[in-house]
C-alpha atoms as a PDB file:
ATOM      1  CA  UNK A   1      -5.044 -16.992  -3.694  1.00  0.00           C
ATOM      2  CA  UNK A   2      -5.231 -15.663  -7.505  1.00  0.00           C
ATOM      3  CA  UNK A   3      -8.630 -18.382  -8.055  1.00  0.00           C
ATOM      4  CA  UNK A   4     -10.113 -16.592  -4.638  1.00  0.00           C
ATOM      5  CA  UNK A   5      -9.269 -12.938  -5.767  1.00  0.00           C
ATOM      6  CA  UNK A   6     -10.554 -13.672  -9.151  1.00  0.00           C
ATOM      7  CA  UNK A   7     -13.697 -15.057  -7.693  1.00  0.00           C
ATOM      8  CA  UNK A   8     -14.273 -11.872  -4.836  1.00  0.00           C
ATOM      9  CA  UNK A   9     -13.584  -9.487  -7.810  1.00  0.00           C
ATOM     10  CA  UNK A  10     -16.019 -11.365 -10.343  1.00  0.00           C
ATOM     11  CA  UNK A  11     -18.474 -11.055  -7.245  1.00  0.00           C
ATOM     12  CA  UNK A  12     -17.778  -7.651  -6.879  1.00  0.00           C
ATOM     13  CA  UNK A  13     -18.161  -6.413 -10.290  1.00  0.00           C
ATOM     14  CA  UNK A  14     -21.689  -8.273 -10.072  1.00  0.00           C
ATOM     15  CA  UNK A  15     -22.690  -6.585  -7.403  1.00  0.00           C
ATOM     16  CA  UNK A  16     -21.750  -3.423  -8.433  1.00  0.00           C
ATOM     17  CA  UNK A  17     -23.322  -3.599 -11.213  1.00  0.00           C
ATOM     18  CA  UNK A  18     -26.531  -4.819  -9.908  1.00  0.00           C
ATOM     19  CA  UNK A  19     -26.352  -1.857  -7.618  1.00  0.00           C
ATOM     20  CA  UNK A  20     -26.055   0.816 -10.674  1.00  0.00           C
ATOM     21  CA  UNK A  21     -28.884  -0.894 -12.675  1.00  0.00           C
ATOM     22  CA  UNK A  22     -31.235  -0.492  -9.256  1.00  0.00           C
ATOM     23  CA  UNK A  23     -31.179   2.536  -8.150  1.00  0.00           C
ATOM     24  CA  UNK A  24     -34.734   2.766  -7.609  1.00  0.00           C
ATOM     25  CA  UNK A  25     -34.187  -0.063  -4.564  1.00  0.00           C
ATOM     26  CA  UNK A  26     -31.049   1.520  -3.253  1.00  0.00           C
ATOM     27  CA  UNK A  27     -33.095   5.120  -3.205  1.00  0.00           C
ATOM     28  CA  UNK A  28     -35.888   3.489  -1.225  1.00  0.00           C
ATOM     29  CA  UNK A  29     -33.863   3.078   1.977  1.00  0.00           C
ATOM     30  CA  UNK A  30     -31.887   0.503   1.338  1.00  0.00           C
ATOM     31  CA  UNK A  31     -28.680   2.900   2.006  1.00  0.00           C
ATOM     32  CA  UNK A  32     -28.745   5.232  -0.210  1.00  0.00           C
ATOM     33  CA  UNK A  33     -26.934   8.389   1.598  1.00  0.00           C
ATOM     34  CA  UNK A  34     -23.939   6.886   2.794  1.00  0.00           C
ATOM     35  CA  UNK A  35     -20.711   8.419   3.600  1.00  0.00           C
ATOM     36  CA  UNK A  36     -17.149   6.884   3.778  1.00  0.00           C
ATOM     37  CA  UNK A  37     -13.770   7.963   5.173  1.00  0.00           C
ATOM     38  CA  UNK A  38     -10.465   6.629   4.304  1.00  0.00           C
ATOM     39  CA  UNK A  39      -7.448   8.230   5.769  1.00  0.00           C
ATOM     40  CA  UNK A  40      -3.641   7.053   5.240  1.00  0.00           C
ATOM     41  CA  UNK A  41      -0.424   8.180   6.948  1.00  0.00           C
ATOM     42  CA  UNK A  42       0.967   9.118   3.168  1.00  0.00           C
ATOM     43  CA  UNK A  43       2.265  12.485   3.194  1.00  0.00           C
ATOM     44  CA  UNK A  44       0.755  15.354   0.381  1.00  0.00           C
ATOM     45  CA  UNK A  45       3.796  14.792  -1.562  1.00  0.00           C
ATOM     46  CA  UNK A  46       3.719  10.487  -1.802  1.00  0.00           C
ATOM     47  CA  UNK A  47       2.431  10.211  -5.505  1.00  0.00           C
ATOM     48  CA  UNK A  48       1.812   6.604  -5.446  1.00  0.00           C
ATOM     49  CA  UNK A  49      -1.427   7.273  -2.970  1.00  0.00           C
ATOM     50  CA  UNK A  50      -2.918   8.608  -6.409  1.00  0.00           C
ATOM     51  CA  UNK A  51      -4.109   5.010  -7.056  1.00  0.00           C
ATOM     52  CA  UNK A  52      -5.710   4.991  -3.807  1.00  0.00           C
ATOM     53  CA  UNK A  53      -7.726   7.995  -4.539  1.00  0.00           C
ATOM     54  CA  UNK A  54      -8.980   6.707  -7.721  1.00  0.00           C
ATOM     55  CA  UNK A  55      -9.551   3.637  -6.232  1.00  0.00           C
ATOM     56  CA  UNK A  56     -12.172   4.974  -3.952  1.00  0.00           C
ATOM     57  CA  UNK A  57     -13.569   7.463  -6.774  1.00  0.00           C
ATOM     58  CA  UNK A  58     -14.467   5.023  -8.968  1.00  0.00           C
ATOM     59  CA  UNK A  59     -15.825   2.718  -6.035  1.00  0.00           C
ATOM     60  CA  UNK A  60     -18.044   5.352  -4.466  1.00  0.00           C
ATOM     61  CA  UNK A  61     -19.371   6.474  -8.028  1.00  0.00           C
ATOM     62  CA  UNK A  62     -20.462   3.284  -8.582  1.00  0.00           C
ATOM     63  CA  UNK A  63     -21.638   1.895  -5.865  1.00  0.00           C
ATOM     64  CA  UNK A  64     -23.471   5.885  -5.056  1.00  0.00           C
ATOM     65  CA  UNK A  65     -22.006   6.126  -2.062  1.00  0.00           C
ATOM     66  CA  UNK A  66     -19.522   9.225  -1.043  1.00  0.00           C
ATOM     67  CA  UNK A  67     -15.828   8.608   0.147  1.00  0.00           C
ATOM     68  CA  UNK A  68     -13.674  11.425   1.650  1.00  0.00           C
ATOM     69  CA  UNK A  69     -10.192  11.306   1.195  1.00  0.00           C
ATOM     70  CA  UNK A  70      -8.232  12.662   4.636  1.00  0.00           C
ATOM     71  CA  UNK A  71      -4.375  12.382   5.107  1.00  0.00           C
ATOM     72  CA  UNK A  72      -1.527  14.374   7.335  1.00  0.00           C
ATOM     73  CA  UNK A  73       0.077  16.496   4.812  1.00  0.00           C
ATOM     74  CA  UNK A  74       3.891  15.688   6.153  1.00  0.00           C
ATOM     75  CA  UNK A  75       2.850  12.172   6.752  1.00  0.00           C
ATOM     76  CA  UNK A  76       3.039  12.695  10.841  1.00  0.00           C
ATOM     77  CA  UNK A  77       1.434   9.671  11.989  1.00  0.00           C
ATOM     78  CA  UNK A  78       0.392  11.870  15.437  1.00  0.00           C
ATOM     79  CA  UNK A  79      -1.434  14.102  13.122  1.00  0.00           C
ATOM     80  CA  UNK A  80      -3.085  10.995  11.325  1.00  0.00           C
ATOM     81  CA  UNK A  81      -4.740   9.886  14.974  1.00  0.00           C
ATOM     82  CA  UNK A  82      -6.242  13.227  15.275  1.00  0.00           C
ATOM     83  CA  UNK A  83      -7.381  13.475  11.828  1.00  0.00           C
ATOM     84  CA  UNK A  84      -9.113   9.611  12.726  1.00  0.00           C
ATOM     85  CA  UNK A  85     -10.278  11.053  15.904  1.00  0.00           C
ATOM     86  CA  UNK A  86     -11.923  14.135  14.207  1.00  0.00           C
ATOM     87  CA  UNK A  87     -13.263  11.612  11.167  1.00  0.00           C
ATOM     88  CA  UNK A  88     -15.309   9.842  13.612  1.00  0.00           C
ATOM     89  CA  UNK A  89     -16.454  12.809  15.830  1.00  0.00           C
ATOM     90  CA  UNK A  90     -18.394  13.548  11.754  1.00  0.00           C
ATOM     91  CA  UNK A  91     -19.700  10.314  12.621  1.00  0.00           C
ATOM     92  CA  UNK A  92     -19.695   8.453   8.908  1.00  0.00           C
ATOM     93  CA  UNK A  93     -20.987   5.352   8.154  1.00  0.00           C
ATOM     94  CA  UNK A  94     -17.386   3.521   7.953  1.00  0.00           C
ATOM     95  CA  UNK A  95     -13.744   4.813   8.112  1.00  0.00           C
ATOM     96  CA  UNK A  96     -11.079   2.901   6.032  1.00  0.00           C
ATOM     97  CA  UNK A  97      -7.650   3.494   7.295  1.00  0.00           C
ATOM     98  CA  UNK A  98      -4.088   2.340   7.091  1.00  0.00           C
ATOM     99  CA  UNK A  99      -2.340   1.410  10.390  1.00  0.00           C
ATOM    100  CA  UNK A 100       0.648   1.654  10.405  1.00  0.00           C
ATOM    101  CA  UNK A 101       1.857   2.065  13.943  1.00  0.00           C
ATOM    102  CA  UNK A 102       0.164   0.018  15.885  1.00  0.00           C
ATOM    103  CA  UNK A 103       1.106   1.915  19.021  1.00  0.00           C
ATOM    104  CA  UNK A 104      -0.012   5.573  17.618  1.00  0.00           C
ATOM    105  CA  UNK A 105      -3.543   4.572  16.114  1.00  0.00           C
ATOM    106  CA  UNK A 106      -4.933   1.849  17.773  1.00  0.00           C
ATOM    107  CA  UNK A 107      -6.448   3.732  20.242  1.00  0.00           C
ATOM    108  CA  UNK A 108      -8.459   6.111  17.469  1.00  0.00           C
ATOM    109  CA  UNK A 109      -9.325   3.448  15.774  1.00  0.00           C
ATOM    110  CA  UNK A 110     -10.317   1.335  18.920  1.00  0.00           C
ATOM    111  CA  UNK A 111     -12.779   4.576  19.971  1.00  0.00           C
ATOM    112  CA  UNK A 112     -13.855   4.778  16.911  1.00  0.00           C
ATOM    113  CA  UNK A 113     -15.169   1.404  16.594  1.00  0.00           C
ATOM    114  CA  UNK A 114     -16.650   1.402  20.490  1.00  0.00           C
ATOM    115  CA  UNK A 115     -18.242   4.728  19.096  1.00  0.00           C
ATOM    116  CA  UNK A 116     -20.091   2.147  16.396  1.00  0.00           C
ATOM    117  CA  UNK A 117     -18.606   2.873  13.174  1.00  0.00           C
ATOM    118  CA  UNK A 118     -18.027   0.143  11.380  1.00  0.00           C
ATOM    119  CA  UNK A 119     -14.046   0.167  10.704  1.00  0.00           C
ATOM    120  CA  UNK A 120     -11.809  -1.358   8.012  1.00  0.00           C
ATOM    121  CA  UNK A 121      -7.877  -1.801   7.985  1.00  0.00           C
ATOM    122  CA  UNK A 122      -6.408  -1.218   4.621  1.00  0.00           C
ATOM    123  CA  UNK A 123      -2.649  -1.147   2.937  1.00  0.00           C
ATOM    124  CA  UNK A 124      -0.923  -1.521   6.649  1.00  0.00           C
ATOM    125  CA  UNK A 125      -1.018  -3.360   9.602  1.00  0.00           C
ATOM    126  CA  UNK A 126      -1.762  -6.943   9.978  1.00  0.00           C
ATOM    127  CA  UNK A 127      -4.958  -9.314  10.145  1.00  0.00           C
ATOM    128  CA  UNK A 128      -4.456  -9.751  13.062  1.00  0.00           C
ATOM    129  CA  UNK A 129      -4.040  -6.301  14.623  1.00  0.00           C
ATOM    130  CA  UNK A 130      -6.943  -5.151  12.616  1.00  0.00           C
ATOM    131  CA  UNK A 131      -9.173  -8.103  14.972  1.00  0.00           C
ATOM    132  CA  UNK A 132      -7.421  -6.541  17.461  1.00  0.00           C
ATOM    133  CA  UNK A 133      -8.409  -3.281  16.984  1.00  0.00           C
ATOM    134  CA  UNK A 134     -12.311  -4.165  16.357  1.00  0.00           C
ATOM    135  CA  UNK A 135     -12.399  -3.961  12.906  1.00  0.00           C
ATOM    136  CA  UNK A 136     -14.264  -5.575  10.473  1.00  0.00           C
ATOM    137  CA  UNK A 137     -11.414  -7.067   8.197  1.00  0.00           C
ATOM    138  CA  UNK A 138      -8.306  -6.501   6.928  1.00  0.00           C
ATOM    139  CA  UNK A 139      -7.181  -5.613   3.127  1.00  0.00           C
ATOM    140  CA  UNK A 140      -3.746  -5.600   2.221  1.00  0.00           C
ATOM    141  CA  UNK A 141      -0.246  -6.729   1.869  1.00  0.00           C
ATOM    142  CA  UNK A 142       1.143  -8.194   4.853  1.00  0.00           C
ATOM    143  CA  UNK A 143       4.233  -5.859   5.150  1.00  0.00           C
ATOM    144  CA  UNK A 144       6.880  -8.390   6.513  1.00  0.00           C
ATOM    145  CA  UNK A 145       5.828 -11.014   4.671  1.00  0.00           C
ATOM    146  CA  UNK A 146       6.370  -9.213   1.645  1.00  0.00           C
ATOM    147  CA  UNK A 147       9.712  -8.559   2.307  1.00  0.00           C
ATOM    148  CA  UNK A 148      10.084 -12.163   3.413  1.00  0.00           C
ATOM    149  CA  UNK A 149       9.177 -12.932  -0.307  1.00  0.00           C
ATOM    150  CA  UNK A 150      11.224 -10.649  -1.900  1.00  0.00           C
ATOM    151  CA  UNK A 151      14.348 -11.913   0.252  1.00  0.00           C
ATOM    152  CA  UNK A 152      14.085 -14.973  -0.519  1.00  0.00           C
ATOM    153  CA  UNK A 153      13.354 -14.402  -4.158  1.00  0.00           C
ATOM    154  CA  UNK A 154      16.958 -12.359  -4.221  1.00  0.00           C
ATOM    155  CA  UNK A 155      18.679 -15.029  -2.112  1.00  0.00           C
ATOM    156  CA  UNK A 156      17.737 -17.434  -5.083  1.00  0.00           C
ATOM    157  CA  UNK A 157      19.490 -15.254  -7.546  1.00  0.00           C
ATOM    158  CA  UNK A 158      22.793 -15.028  -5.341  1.00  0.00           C
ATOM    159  CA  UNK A 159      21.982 -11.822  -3.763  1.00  0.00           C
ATOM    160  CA  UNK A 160      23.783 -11.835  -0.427  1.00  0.00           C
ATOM    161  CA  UNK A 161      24.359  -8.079   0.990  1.00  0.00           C
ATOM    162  CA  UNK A 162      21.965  -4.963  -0.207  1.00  0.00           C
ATOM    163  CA  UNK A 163      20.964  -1.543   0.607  1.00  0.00           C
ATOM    164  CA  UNK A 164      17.636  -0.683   2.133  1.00  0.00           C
ATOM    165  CA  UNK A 165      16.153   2.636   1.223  1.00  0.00           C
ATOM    166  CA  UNK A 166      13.518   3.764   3.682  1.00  0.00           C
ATOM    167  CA  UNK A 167      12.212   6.878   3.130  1.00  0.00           C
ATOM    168  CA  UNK A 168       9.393   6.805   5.524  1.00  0.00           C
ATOM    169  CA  UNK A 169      11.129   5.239   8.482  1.00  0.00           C
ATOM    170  CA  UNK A 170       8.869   6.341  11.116  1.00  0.00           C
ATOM    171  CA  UNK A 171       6.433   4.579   9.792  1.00  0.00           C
ATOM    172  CA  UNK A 172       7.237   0.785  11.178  1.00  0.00           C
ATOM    173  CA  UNK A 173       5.814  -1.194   8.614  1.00  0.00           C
ATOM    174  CA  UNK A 174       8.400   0.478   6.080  1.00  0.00           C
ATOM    175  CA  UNK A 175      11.268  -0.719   8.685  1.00  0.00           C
ATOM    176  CA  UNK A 176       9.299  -4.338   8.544  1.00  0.00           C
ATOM    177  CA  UNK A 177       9.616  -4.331   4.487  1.00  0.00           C
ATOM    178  CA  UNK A 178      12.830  -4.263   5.413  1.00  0.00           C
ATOM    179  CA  UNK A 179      13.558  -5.975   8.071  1.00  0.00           C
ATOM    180  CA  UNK A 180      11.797  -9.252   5.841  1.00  0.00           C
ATOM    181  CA  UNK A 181      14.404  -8.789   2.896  1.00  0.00           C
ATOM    182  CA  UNK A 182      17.112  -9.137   5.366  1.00  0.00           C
ATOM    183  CA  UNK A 183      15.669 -12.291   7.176  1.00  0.00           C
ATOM    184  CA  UNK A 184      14.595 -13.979   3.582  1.00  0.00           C
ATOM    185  CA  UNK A 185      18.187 -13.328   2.723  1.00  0.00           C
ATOM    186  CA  UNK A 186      19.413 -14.871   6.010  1.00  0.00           C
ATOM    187  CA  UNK A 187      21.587 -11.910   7.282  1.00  0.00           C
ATOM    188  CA  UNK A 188      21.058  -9.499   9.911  1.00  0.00           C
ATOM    189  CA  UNK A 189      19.928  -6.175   8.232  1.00  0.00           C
ATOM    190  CA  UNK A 190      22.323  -4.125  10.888  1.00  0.00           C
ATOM    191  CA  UNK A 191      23.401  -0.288   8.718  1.00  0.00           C
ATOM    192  CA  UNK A 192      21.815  -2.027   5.431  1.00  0.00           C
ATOM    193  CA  UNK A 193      18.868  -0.198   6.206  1.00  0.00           C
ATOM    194  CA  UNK A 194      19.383   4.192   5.517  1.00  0.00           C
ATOM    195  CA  UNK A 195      16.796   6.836   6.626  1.00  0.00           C
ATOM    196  CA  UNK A 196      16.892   8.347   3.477  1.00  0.00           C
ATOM    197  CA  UNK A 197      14.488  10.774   4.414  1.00  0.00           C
ATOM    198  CA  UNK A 198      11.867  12.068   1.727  1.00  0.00           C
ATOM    199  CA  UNK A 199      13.379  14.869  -0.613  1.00  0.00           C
ATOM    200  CA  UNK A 200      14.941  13.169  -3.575  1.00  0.00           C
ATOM    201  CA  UNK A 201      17.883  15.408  -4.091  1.00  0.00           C
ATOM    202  CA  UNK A 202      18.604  13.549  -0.737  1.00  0.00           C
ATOM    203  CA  UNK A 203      17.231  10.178  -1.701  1.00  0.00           C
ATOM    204  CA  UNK A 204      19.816  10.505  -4.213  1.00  0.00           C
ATOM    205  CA  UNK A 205      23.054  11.659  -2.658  1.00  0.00           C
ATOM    206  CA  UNK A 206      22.286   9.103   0.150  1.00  0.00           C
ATOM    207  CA  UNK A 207      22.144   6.172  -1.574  1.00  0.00           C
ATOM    208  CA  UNK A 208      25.576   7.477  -3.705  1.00  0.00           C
ATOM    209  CA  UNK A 209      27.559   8.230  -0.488  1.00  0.00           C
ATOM    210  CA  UNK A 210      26.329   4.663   0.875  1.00  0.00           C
ATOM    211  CA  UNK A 211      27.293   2.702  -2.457  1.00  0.00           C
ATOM    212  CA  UNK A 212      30.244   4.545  -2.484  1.00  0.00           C
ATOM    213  CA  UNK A 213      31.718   3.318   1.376  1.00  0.00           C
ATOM    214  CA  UNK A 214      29.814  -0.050   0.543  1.00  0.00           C
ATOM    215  CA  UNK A 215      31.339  -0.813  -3.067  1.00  0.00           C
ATOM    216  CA  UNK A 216      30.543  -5.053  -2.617  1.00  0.00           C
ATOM    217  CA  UNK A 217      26.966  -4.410  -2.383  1.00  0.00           C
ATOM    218  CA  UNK A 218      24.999  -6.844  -4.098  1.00  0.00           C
ATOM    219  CA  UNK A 219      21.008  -5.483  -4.472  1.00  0.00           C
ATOM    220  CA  UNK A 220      18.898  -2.520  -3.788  1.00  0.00           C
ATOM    221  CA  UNK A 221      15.693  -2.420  -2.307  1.00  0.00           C
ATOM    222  CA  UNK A 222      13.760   1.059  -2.129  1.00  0.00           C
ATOM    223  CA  UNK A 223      10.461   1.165  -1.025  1.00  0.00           C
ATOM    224  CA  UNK A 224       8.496   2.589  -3.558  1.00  0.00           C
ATOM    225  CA  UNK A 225       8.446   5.575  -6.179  1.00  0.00           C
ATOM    226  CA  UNK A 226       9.589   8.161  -3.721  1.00  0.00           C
ATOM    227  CA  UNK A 227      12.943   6.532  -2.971  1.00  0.00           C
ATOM    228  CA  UNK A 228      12.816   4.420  -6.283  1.00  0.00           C
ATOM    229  CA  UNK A 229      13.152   7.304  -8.882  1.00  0.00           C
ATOM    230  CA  UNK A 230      16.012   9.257  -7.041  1.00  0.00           C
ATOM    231  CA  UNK A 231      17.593   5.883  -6.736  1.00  0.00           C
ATOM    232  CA  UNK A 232      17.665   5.151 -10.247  1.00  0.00           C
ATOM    233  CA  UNK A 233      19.147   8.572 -10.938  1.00  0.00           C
ATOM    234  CA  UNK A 234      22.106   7.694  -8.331  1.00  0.00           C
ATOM    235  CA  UNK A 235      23.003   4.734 -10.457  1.00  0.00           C
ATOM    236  CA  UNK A 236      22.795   5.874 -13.935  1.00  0.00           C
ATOM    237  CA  UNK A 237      25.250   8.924 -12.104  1.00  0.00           C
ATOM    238  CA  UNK A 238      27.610   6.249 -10.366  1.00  0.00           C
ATOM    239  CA  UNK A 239      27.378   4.290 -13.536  1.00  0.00           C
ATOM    240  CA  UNK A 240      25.610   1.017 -11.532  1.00  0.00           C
ATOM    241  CA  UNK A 241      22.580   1.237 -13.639  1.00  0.00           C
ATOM    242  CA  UNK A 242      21.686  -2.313 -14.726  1.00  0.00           C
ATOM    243  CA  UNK A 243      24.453  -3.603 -13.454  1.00  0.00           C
ATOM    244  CA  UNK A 244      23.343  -3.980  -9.846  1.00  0.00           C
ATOM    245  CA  UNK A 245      20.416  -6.028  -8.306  1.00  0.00           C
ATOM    246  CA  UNK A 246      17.247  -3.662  -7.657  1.00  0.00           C
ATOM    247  CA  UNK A 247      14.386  -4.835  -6.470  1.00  0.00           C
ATOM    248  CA  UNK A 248      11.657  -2.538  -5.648  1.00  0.00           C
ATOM    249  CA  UNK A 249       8.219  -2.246  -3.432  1.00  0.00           C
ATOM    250  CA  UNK A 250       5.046  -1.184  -5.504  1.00  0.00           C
ATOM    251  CA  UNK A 251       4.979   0.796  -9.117  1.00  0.00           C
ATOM    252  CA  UNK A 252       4.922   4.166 -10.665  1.00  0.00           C
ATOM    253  CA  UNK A 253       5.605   5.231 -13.852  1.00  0.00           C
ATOM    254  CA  UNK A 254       9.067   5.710 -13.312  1.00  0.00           C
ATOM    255  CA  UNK A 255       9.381   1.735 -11.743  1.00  0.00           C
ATOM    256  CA  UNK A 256       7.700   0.984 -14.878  1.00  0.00           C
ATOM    257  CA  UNK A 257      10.513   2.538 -17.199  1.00  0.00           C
ATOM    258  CA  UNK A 258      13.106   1.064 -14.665  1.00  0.00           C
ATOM    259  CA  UNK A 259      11.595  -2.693 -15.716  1.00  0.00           C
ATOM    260  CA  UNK A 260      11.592  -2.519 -19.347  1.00  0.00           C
ATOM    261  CA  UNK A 261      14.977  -0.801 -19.471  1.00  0.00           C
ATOM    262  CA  UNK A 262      16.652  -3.512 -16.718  1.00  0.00           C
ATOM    263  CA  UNK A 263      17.340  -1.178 -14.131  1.00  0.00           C
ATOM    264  CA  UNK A 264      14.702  -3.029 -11.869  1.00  0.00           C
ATOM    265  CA  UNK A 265      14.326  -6.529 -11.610  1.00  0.00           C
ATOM    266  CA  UNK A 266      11.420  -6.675 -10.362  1.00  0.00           C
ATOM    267  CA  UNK A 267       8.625  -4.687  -8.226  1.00  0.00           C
ATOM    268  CA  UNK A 268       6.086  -6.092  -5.883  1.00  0.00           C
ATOM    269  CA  UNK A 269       2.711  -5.111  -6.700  1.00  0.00           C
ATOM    270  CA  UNK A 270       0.575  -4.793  -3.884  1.00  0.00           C
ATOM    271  CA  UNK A 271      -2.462  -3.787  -5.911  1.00  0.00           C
ATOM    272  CA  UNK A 272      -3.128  -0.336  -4.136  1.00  0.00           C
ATOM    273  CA  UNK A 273      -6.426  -0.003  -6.445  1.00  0.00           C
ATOM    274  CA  UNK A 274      -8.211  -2.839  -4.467  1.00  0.00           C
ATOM    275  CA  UNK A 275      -6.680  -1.968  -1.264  1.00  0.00           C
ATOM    276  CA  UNK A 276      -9.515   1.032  -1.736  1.00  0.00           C
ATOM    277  CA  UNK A 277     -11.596  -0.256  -3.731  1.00  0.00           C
ATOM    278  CA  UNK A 278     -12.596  -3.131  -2.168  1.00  0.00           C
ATOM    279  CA  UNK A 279     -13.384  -1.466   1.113  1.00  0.00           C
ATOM    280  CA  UNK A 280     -16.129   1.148  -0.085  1.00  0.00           C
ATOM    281  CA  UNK A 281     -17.714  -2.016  -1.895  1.00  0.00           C
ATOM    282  CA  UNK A 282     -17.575  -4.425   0.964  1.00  0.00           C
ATOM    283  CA  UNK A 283     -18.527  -1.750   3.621  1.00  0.00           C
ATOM    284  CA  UNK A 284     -21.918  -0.469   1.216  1.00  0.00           C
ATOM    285  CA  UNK A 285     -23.278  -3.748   1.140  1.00  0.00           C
ATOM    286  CA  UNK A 286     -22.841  -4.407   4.697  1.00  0.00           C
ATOM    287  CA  UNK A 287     -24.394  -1.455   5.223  1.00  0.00           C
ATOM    288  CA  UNK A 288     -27.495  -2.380   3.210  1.00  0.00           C
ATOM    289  CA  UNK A 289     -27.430  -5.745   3.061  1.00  0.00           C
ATOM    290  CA  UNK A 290     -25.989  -6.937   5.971  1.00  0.00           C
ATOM    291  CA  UNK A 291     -23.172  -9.516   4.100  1.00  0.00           C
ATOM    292  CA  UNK A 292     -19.876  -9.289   5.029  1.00  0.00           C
ATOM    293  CA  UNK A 293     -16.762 -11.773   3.747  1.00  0.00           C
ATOM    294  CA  UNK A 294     -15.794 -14.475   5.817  1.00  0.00           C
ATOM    295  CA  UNK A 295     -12.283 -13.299   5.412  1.00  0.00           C
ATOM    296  CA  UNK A 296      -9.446 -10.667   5.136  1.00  0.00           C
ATOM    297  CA  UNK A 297      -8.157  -9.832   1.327  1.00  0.00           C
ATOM    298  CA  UNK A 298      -4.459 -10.152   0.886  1.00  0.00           C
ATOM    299  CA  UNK A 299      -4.503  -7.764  -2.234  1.00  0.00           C
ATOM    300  CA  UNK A 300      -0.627  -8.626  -2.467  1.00  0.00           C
ATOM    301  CA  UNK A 301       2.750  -9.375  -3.062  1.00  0.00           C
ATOM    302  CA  UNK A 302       2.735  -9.950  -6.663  1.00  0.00           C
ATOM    303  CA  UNK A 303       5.751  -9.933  -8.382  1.00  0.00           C
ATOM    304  CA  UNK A 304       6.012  -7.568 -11.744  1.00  0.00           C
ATOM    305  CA  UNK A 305       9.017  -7.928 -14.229  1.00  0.00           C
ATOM    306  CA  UNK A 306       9.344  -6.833 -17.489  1.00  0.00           C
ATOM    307  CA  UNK A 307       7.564 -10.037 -18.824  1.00  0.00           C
ATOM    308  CA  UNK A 308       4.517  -9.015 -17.902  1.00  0.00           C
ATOM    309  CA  UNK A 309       4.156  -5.336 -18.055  1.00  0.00           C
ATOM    310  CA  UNK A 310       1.317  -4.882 -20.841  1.00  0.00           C
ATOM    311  CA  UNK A 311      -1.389  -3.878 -18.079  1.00  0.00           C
ATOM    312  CA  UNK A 312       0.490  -2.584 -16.103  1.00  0.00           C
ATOM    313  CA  UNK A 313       2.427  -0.042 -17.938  1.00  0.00           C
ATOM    314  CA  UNK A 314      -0.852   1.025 -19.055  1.00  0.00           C
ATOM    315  CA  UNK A 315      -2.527   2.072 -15.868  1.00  0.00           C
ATOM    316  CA  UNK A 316       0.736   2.536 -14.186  1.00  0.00           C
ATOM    317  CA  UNK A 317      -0.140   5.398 -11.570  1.00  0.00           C
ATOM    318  CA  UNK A 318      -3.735   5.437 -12.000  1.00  0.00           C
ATOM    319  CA  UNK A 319      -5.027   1.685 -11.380  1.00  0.00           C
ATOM    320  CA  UNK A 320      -1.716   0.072 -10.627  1.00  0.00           C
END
């Protein structure tokens, strides 16, 4: 998978720059007014979408195309299929989105396609709901399997009970993140999964109430920044800091801290920057070319540890 990534990316970057260096051919009908939207189900206050929207900045500035950025501000997924549902009625050239609940967006996403628009799945969902849906591909991290990985990683290091942190738990590919960990680790996940809800004075006093009635657990898993930085405060409070497992989803610059210092043993890295970026590139020269990959992107998981955190402490919560 890293030799194919390498290779797609290496393409891209040619591409993109071939683009920039002719924009005479591009301005002579070849698509050169084309507008993208991407909308995900992260609410206004979810910092870690901040790599999404400079994903697509950079991507639509250099490939001159224009990219809209739409999300529901409390992360209401019902409000997301009317915000898809009012993107296509502006009737763009493509709409990127996430999906995930099946159940709730399919059917925008399903109109939107039968309306022509060409569609692609990013950060959620599945390959094969995205085919399902009509879209074009798929770009992402396969939210189960993920959590599969990570499992299984912990089970190797004697990990054999933990605490699930989902603070976006309507969502159901949070619940499948966790769901995964439990199966890799071979035990049911039953109460080892909180709603933790999204405020981090919350976050916080959650996760020390549940340590506290569940003394033998052996690992943490939170599910990105949001419930990773409160968490870390619990334990330095409780005095578990570094002394319990903690494994987290994605990074921030927080996460990053929580690696070099041995908080965190490790975070996935689902590569949110190509999760957008790649989209807006793949959908522009469809549009005026006509080529298309012959397959979905897996942008992810990707273990980080403190090992190998030169790159990514650098453009932690801007690129990575």
């Amino acid at each position: 998978m890293k030799s194919t990534l390498k290779t797609m990316l290496l393409s891209t970057a040619v591409a993109a720059t071939s683009l920039m260096g002719a924009t005479a051919v591009v301005a002579d009908g070849h698509g050169d007014d084309l507008t993208y939207i991407l909308v995900s189900h992260a609410p206004d206050s979810d910092s870690w979408w901040n790599t999404i929207k400079n994903g697509i900045a950079l991507a639509g500035e250099q490939m001159g195309v224009n990219v809209e950025y739409r999300n529901p501000p409390t992360g209401d997924l019902a409000d997301m299929a009317r915000i898809i549902e009012q993107a296509a009625a502006s009737s763009p050239d493509g709409i990127i989105t996430t999906l995930s609940d099946f159940d709730v967006l399919s059917g925008p996403i399903r109109a939107a396609v039968d309306q022509g628009i060409d569609v692609i799945i990013m950060n959620s969902g599945t390959p094969a709901q995205a085919a399902e849906v009509g879209a074009l591909m798929y770009v992402g991290q396969p939210e189960y399997d993920a959590g599969l990985a990570a499992g299984q990683r912990a089970a190797g290091d004697g990990v054999g009970s933990f605490l699930c942190v989902n603070h976006y738990i309507s969502s159901p590919s949070s619940t499948e993140r966790c769901q995964g960990f439990a199966d890799g680790l071979g035990v049911d996940l039953g109460n080892q999964m909180i709603d933790s809800g999204q405020d981090p004075s919350e976050i916080k006093n959650r996760v020390l109430a549940y340590l506290s009635a569940n003394p033998e657990t052996d690992a943490i898993l939170t599910l990105g920044p949001t419930s990773a930085d409160p968490t870390m405060l619990a334990l330095e409070e409780n005095g578990m800091a570094g002394d319990i497992y903690f494994g987290t989803f994605d990074l921030g610059e927080e996460i990053v801290k929580g690696l070099k210092s041995g908080v965190i043993n490790w975070g996935i890295d689902q590569q949110p920057f190509l999760q957008a970026y790649l989209p807006v590139v793949v959908l522009t020269n469809y549009d005026r070319y006509g080529v298309l990959p012959g397959n979905n992107i897996n942008s992810g998981p990707g273990f980080v540890t403190a090992d190998g955190l030169a790159k990514v402490e650098e453009f932690a919560g801007e690129f990575r």
